[in-house]
Protein backbone atom coordinates (compact mmCIF):
# COMPACT_ATOMS: atom_id res chain seq x y z
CA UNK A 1 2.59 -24.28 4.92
CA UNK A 2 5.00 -26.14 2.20
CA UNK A 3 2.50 -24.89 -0.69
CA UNK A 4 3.09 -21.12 0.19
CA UNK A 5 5.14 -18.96 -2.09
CA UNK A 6 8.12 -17.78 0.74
CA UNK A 7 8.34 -21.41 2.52
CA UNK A 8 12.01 -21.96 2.44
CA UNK A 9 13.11 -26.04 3.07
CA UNK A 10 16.08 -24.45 4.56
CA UNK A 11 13.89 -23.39 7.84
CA UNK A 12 12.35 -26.44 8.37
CA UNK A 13 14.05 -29.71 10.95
CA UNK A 14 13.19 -32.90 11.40
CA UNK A 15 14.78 -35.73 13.83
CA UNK A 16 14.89 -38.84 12.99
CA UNK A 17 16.54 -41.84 14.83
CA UNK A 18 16.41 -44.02 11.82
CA UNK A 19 15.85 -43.16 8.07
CA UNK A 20 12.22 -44.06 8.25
CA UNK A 21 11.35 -42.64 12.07
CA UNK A 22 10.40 -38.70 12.55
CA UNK A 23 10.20 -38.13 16.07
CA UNK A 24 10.56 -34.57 16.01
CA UNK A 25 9.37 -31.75 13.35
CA UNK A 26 10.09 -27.81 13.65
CA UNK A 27 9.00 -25.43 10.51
CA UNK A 28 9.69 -21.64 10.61
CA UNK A 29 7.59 -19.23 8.02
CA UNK A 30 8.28 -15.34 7.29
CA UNK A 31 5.81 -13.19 8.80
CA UNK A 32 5.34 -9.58 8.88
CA UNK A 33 5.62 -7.01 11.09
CA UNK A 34 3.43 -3.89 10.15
CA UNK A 35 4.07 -0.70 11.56
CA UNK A 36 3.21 2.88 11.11
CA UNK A 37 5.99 3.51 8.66
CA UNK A 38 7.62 -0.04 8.24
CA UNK A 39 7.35 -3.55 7.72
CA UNK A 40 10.10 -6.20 8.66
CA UNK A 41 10.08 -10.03 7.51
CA UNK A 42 11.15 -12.41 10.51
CA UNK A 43 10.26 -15.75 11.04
CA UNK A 44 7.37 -17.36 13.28
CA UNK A 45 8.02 -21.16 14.80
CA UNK A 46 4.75 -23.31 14.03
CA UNK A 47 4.78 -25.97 14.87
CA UNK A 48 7.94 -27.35 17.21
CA UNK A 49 6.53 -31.20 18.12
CA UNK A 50 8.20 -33.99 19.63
CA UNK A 51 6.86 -37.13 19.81
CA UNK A 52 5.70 -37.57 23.36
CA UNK A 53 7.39 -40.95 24.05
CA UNK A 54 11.11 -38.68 22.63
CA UNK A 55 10.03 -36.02 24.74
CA UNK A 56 12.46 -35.03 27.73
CA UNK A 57 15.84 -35.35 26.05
CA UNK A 58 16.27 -32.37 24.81
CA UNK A 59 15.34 -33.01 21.06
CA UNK A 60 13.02 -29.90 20.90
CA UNK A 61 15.70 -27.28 22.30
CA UNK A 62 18.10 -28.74 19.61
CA UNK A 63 15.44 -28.42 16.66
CA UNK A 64 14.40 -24.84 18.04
CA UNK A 65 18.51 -24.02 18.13
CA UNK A 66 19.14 -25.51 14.92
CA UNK A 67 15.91 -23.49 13.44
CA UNK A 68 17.39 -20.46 15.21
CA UNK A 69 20.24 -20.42 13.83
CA UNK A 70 19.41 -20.69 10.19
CA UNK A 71 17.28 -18.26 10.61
CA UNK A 72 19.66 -16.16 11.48
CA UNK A 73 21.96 -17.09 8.77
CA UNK A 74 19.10 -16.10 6.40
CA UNK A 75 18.77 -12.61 7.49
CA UNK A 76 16.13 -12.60 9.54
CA UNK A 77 16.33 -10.72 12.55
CA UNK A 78 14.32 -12.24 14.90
CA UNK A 79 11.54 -15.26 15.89
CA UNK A 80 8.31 -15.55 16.85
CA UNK A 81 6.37 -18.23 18.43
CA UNK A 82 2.92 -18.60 20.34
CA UNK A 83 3.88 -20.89 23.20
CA UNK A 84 4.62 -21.79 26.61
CA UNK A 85 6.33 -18.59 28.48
CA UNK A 86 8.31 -21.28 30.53
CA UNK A 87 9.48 -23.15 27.65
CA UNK A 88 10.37 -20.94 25.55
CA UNK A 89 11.22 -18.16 28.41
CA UNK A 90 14.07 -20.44 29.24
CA UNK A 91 15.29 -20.39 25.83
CA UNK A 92 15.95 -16.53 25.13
CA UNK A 93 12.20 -15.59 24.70
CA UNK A 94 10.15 -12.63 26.02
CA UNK A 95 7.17 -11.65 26.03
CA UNK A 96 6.28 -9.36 22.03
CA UNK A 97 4.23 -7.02 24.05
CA UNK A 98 8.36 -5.95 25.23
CA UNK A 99 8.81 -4.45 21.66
CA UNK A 100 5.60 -3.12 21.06
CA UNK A 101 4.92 -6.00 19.26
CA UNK A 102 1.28 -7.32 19.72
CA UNK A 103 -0.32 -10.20 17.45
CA UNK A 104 -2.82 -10.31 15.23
CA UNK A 105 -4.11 -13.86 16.00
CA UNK A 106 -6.03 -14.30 18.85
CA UNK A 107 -3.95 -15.60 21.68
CA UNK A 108 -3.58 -15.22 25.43
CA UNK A 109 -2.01 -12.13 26.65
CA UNK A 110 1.81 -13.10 27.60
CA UNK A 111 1.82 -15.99 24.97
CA UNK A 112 3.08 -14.14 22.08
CA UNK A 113 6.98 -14.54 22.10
CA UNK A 114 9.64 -13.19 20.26
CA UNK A 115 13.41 -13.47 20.11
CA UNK A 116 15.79 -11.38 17.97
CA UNK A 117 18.72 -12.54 16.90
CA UNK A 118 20.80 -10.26 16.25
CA UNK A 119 21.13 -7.27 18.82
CA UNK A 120 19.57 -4.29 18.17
CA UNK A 121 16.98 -6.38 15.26
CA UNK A 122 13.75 -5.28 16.79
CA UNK A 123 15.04 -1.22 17.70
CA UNK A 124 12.17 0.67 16.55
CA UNK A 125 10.26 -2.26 14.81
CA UNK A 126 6.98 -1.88 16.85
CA UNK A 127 3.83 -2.90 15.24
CA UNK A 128 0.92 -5.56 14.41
CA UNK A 129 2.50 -9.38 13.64
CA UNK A 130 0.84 -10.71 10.75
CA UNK A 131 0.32 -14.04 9.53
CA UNK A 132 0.05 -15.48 6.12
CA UNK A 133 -3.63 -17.41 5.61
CA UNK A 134 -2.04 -20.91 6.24
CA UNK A 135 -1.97 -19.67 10.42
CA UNK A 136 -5.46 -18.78 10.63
């Protein structure tokens, strides 16, 4: 994902207890929304991993936050991420399919999530999600 032209260090989190101890990682890439007559650039989560011995304590929902909001201090108007609809249901996140938004990857129906940002950021923004080749 690093070796892609539009990966931006600013979107990517790491925790670390001690200067030589990662126990948590979270990257966010642009992707593309294609529709009829548009495309909009937000941002897709992949991956989000705590270590599972630093799991529990809430590392992940500050990573995702953290990612979140950079994001939205880029410009990007919203987030995607293929996960766990409890999870990440919990945190703000609905189901795509809610915006017209279906993937291009093949998931499971109701795993494709999205969040905007901003209000109003996906109004009219219905389309195919679409991945750069690192995701497939």
């Amino acid at each position: 994902m690093r070796d892609t032209y539009d990966y931006q260090p600013s979107l990517e989190v790491v925790a670390k207890p001690s200067v030589d101890h990662v126990v948590a990682h979270g990257l966010l890439s642009p992707v593309t929304i294609r529709g009829n007559w548009h495309t909009t650039t937000i941002v897709a989560l992949a991956p989000l991993a705590v270590d599972p011995e630093w799991q529990g304590q809430a590392i992940g929902s500050q990573l995702l936050s953290e990612l979140e909001t950079r994001a939205r201090q880029a410009g990007f108007g919203a987030v995607s991420v293929v996960g766990d609809t409890t999870y990440y249901g919990r945190r703000g996140y609905v189901m795509a399919e809610d915006f017209a938004i279906h993937n291009t990857l093949p998931v499971r129906m109701g795993n494709s999530l999205i969040k905007p940002l901003t209000p109003g950021a996906l109004a009219h923004v219905g389309g195919m999600l679409e991945y750069p080749a690192p995701f497939k």
